[in-house]
N, C-alpha and C. Protein backbone atom coordinates (compact mmCIF):
# COMPACT_ATOMS: atom_id res chain seq x y z
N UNK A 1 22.16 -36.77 -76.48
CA UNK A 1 21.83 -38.18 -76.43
C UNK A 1 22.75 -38.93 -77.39
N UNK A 2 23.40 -39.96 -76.87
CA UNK A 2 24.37 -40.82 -77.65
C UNK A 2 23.30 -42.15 -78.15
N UNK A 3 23.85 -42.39 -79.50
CA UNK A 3 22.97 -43.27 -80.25
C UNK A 3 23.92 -44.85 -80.02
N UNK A 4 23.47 -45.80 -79.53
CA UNK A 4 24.13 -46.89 -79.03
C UNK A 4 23.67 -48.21 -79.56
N UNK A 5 24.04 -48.79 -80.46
CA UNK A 5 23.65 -50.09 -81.16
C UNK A 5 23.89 -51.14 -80.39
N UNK A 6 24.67 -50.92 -79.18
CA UNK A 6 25.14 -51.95 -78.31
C UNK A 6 23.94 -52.57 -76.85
N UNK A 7 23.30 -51.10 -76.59
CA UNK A 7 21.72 -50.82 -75.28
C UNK A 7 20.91 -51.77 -75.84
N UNK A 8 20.79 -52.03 -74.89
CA UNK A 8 19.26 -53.10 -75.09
C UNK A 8 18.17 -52.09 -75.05
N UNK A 9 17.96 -51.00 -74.27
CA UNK A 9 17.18 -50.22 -73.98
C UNK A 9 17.65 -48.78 -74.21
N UNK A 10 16.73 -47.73 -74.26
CA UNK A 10 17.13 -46.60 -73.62
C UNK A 10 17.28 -46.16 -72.63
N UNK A 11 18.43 -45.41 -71.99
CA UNK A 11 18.75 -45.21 -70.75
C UNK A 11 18.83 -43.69 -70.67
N UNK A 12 18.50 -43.18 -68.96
CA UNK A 12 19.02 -42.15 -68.88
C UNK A 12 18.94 -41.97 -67.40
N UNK A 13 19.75 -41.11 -66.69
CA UNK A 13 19.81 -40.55 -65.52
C UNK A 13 18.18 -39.42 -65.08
N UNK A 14 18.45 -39.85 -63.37
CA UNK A 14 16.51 -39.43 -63.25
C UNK A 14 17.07 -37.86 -63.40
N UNK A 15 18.17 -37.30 -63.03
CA UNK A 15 18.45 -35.56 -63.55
C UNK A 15 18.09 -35.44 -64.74
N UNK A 16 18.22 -35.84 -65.61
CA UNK A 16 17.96 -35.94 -66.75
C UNK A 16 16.41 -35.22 -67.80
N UNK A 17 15.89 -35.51 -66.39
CA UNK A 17 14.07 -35.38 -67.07
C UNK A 17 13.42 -34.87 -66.04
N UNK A 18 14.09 -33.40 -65.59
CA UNK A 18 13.27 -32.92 -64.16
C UNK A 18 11.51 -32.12 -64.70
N UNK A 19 11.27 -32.61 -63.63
CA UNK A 19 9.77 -32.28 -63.80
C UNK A 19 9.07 -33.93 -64.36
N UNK A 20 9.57 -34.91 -64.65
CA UNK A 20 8.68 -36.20 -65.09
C UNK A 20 8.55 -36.95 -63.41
N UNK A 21 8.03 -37.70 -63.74
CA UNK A 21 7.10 -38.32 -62.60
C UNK A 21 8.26 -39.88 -62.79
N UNK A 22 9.12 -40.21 -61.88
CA UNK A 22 9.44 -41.68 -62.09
C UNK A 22 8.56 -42.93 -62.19
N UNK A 23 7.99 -44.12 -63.16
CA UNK A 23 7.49 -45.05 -62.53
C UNK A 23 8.02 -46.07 -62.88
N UNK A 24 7.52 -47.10 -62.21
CA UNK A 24 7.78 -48.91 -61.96
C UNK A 24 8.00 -49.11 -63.30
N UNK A 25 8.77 -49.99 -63.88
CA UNK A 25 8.94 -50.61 -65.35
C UNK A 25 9.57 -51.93 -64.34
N UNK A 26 8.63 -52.97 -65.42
CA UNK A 26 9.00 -53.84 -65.27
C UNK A 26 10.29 -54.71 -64.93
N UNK A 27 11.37 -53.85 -65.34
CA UNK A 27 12.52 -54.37 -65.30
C UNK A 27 13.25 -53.67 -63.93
N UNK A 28 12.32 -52.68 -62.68
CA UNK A 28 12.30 -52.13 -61.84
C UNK A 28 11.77 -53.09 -60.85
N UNK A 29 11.40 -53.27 -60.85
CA UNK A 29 10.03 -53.99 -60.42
C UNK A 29 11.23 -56.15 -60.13
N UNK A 30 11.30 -56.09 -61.06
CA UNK A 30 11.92 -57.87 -61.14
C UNK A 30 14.01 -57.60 -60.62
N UNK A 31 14.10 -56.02 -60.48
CA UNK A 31 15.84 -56.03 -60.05
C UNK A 31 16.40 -56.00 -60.96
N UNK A 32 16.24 -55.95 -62.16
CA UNK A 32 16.99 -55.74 -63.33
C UNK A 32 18.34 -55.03 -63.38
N UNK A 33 19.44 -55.47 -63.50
CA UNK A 33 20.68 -54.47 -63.69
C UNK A 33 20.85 -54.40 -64.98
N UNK A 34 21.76 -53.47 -65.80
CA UNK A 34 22.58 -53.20 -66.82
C UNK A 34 23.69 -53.01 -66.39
N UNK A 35 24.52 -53.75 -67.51
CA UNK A 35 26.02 -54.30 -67.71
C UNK A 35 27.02 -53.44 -68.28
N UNK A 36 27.32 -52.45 -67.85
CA UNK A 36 27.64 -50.68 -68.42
C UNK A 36 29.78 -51.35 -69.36
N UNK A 37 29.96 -50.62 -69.56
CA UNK A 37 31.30 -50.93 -70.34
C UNK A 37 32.55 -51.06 -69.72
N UNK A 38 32.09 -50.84 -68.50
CA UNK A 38 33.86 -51.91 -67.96
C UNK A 38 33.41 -53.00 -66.90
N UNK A 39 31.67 -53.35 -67.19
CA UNK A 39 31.81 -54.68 -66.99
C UNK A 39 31.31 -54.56 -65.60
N UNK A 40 30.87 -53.31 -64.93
CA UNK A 40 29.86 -53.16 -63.82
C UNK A 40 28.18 -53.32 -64.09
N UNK A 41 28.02 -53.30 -62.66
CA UNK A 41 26.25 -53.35 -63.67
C UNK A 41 25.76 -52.69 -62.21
N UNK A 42 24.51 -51.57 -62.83
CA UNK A 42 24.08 -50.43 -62.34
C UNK A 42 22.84 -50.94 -62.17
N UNK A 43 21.61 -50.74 -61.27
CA UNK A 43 20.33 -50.66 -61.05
C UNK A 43 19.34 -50.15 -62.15
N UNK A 44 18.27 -50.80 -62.34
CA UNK A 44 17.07 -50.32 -63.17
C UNK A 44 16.50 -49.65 -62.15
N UNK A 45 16.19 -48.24 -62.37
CA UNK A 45 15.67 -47.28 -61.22
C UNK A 45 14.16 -47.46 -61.53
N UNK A 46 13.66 -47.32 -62.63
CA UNK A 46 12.56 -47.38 -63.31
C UNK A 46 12.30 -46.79 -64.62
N UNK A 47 11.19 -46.13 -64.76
CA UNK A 47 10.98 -45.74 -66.12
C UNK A 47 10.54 -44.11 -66.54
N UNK A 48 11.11 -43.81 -67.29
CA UNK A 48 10.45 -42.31 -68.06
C UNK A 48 9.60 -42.46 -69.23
N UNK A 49 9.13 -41.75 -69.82
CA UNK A 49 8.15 -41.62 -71.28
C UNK A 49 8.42 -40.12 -71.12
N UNK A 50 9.35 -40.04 -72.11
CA UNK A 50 9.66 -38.75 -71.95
C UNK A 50 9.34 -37.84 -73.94
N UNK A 51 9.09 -37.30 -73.42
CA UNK A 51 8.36 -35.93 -74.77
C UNK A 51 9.30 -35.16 -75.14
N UNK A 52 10.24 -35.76 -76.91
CA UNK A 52 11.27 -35.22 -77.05
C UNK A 52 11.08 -34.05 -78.61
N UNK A 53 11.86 -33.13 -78.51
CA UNK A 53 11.59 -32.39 -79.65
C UNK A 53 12.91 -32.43 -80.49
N UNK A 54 13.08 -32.99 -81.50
CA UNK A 54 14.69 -33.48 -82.52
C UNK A 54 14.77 -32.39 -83.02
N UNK A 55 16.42 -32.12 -83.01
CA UNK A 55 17.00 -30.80 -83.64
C UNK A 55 16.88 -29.78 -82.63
N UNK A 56 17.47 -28.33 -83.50
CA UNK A 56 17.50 -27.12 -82.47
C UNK A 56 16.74 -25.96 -82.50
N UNK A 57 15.52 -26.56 -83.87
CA UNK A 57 14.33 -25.75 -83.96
C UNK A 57 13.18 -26.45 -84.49
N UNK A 58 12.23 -26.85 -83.53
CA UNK A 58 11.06 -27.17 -84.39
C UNK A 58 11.42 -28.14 -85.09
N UNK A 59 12.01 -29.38 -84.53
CA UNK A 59 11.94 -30.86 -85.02
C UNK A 59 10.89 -31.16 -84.42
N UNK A 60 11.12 -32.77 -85.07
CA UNK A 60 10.10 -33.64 -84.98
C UNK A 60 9.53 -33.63 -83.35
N UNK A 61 7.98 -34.13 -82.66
CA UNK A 61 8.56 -34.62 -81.78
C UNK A 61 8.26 -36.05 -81.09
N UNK A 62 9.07 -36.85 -80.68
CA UNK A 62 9.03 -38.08 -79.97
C UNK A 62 8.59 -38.23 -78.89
N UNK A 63 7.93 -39.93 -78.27
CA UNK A 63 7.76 -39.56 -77.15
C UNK A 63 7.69 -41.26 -76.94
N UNK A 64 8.76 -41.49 -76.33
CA UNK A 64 9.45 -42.63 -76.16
C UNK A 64 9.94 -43.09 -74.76
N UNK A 65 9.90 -44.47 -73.94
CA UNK A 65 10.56 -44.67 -72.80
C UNK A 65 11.85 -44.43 -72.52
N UNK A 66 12.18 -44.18 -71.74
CA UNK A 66 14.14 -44.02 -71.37
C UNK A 66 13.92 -45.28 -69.56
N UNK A 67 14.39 -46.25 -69.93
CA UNK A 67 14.54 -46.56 -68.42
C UNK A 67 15.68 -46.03 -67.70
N UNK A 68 15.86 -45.64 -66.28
CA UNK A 68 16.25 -44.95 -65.74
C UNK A 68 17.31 -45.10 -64.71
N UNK A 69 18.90 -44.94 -64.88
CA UNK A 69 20.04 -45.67 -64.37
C UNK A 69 20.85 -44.52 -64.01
N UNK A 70 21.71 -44.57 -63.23
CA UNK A 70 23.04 -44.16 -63.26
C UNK A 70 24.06 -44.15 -64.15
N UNK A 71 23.16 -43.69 -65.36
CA UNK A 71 24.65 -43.42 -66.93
C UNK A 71 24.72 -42.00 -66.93
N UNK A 72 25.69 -41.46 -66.81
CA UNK A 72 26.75 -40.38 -67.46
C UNK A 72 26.07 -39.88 -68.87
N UNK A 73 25.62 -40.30 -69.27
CA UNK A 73 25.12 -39.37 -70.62
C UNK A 73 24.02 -40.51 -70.58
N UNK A 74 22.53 -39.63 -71.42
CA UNK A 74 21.31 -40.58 -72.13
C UNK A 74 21.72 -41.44 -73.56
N UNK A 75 21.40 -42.68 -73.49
CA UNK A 75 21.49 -43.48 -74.68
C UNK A 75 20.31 -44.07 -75.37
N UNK A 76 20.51 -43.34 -76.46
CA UNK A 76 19.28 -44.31 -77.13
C UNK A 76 19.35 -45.47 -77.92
N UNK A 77 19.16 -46.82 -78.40
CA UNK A 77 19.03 -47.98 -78.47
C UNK A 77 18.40 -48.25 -79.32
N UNK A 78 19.86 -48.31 -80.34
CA UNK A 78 18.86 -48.79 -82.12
C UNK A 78 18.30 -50.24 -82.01
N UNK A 79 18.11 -50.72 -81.86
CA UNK A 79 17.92 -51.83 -81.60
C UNK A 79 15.95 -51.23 -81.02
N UNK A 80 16.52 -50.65 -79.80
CA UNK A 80 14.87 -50.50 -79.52
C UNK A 80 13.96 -49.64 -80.65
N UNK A 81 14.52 -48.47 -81.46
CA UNK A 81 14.35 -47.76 -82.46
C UNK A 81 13.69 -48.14 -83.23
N UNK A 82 14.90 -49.89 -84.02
CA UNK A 82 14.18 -50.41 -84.83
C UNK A 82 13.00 -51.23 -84.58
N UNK A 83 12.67 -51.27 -83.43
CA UNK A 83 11.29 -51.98 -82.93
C UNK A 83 10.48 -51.13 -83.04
N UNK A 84 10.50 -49.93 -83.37
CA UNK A 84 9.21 -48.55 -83.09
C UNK A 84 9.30 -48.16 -84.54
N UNK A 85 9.50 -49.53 -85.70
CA UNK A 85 8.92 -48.95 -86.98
C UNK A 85 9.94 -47.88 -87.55
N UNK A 86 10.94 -48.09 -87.45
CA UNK A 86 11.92 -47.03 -87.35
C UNK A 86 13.05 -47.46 -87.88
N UNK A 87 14.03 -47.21 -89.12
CA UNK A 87 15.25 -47.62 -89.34
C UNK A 87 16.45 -46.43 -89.08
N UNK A 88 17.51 -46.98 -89.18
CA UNK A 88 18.97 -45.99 -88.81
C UNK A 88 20.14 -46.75 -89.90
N UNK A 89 19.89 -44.89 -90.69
CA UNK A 89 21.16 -45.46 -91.83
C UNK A 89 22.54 -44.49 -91.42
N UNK A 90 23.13 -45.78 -91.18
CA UNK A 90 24.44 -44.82 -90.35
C UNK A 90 25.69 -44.38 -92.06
N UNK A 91 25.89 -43.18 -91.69
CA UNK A 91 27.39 -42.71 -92.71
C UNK A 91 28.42 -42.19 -92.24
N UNK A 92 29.31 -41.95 -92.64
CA UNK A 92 30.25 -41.43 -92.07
C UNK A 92 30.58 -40.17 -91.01
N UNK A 93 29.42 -39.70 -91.49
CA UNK A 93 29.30 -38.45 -90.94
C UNK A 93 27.71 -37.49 -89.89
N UNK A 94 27.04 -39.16 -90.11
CA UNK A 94 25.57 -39.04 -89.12
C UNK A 94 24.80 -40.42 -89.51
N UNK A 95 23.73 -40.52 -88.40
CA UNK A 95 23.25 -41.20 -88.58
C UNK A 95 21.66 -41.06 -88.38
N UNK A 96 20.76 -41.34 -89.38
CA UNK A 96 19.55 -40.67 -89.47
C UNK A 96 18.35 -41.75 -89.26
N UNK A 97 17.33 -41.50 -88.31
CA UNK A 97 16.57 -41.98 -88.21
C UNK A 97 15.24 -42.15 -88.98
N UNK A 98 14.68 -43.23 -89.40
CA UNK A 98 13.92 -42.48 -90.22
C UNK A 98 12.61 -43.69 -90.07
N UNK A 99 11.39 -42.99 -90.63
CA UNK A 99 9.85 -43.84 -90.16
C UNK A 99 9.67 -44.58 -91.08
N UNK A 100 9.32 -45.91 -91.04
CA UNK A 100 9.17 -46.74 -92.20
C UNK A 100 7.55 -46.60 -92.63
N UNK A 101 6.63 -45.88 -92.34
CA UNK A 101 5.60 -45.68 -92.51
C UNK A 101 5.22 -44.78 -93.75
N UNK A 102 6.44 -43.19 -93.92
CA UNK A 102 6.56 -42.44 -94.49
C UNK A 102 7.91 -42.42 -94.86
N UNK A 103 9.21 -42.79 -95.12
CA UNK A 103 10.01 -42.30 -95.13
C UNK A 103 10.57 -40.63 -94.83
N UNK A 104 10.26 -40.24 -93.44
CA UNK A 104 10.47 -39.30 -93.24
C UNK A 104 11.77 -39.44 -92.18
N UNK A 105 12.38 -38.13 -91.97
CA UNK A 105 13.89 -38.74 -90.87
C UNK A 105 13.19 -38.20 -90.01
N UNK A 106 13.31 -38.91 -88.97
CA UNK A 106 12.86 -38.03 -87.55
C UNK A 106 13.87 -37.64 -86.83
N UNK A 107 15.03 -38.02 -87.12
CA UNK A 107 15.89 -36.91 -86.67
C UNK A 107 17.05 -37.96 -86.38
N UNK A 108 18.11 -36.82 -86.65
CA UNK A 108 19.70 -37.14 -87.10
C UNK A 108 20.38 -37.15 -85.76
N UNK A 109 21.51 -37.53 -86.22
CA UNK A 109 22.72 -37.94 -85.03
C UNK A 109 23.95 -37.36 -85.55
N UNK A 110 24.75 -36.75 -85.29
CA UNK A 110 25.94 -35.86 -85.84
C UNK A 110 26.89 -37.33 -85.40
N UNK A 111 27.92 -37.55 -85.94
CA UNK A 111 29.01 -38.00 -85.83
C UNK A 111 30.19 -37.52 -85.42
N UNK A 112 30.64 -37.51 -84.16
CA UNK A 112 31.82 -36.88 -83.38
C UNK A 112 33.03 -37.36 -83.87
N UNK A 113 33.76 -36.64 -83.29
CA UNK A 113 35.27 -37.12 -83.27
C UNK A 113 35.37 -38.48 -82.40
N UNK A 114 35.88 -39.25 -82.59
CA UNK A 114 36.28 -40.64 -82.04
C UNK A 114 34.97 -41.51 -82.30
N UNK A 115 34.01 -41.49 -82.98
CA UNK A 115 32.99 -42.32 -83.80
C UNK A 115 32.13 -42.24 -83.25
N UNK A 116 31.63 -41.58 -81.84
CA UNK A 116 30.02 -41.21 -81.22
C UNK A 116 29.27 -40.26 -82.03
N UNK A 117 27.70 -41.23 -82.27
CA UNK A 117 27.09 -40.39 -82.63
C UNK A 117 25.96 -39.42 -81.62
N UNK A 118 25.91 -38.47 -81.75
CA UNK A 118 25.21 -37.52 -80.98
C UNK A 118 23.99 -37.04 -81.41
N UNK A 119 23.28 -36.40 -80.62
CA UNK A 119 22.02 -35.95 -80.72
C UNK A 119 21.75 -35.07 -80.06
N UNK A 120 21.10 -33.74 -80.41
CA UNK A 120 20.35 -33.02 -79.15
C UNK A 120 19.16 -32.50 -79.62
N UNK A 121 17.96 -33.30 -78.09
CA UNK A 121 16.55 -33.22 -78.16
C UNK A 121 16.30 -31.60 -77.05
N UNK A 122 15.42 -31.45 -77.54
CA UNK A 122 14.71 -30.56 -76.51
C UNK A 122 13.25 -31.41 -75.54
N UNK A 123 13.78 -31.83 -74.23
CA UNK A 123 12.92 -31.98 -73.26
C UNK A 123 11.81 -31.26 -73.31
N UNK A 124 10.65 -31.73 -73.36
CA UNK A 124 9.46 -30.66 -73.47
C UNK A 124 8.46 -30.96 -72.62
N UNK A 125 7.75 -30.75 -71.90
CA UNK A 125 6.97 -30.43 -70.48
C UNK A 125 6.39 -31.94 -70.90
N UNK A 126 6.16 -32.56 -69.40
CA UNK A 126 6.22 -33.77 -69.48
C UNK A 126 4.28 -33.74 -69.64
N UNK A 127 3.54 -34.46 -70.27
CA UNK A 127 2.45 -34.90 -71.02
C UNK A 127 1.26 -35.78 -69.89
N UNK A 128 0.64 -34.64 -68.83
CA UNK A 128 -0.11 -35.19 -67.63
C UNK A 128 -1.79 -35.40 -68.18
N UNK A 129 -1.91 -35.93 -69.39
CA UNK A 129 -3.22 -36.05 -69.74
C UNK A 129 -4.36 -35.23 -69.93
N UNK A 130 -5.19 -35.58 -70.00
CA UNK A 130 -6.56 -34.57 -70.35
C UNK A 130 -6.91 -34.54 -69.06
N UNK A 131 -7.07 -33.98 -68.28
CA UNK A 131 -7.84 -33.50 -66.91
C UNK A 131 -9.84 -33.46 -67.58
N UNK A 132 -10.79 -34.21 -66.46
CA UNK A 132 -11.94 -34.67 -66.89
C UNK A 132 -12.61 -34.10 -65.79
């Protein structure tokens, strides 16, 4: 997952999250496009709430919307981040998320070569409620 200060939202491709259930998000629903970086603009397919686990053992875990497009890689959206109580202190070399509730990081972003920061979550079985 690429960390994107530029997304209005989080995005991701419906391959992306096999086994989740697609639904309506509002911005599905009204035709919503996104304005991708050479200035095309792609369909709002709809929405995920997808159940993420940070790091490559036994991180944190999240469980956050991704609306759902035709992007090439998932982006997550500091911007939306910092709306979920959440700050991002970027350095040279990562950029860390962290809960303003506890100061705890919920999880880091490696810093690539050519200035992307990266992430990898573990997808974890998508969250079908309490059965009654």
């Amino acid at each position: 997952v690429a960390l994107d200060s530029g997304s209005t939202d989080n995005v991701c491709h419906k391959a992306d999250a096999p086994g989740y259930d697609l639904a309506e998000s509002s911005g599905s629903k009204r035709g919503q496009t996104f304005t991708v970086g050479d200035g095309s603009k792609i369909n709002n397919l709809g929405q995920f709430v997808l159940n993420l686990q940070g790091g490559e053992d036994g991180g944190n875990n999240i469980a956050t919307t991704f609306q759902v497009a035709k992007v090439t890689r998932p982006l997550m959206s500091v911007g939306r981040i910092c709306d979920n109580e959440m700050d991002v202190l970027f350095s040279d070399t990562k950029a860390k998320v962290i809960a303003r509730s506890d100061g705890a990081t919920v999880c880091t972003f490696e810093r690539q070569n050519g200035g992307l920061y990266l992430a990898k979550f573990r997808l974890k079985k998508p969250d079908f409620g309490r059965q009654g």
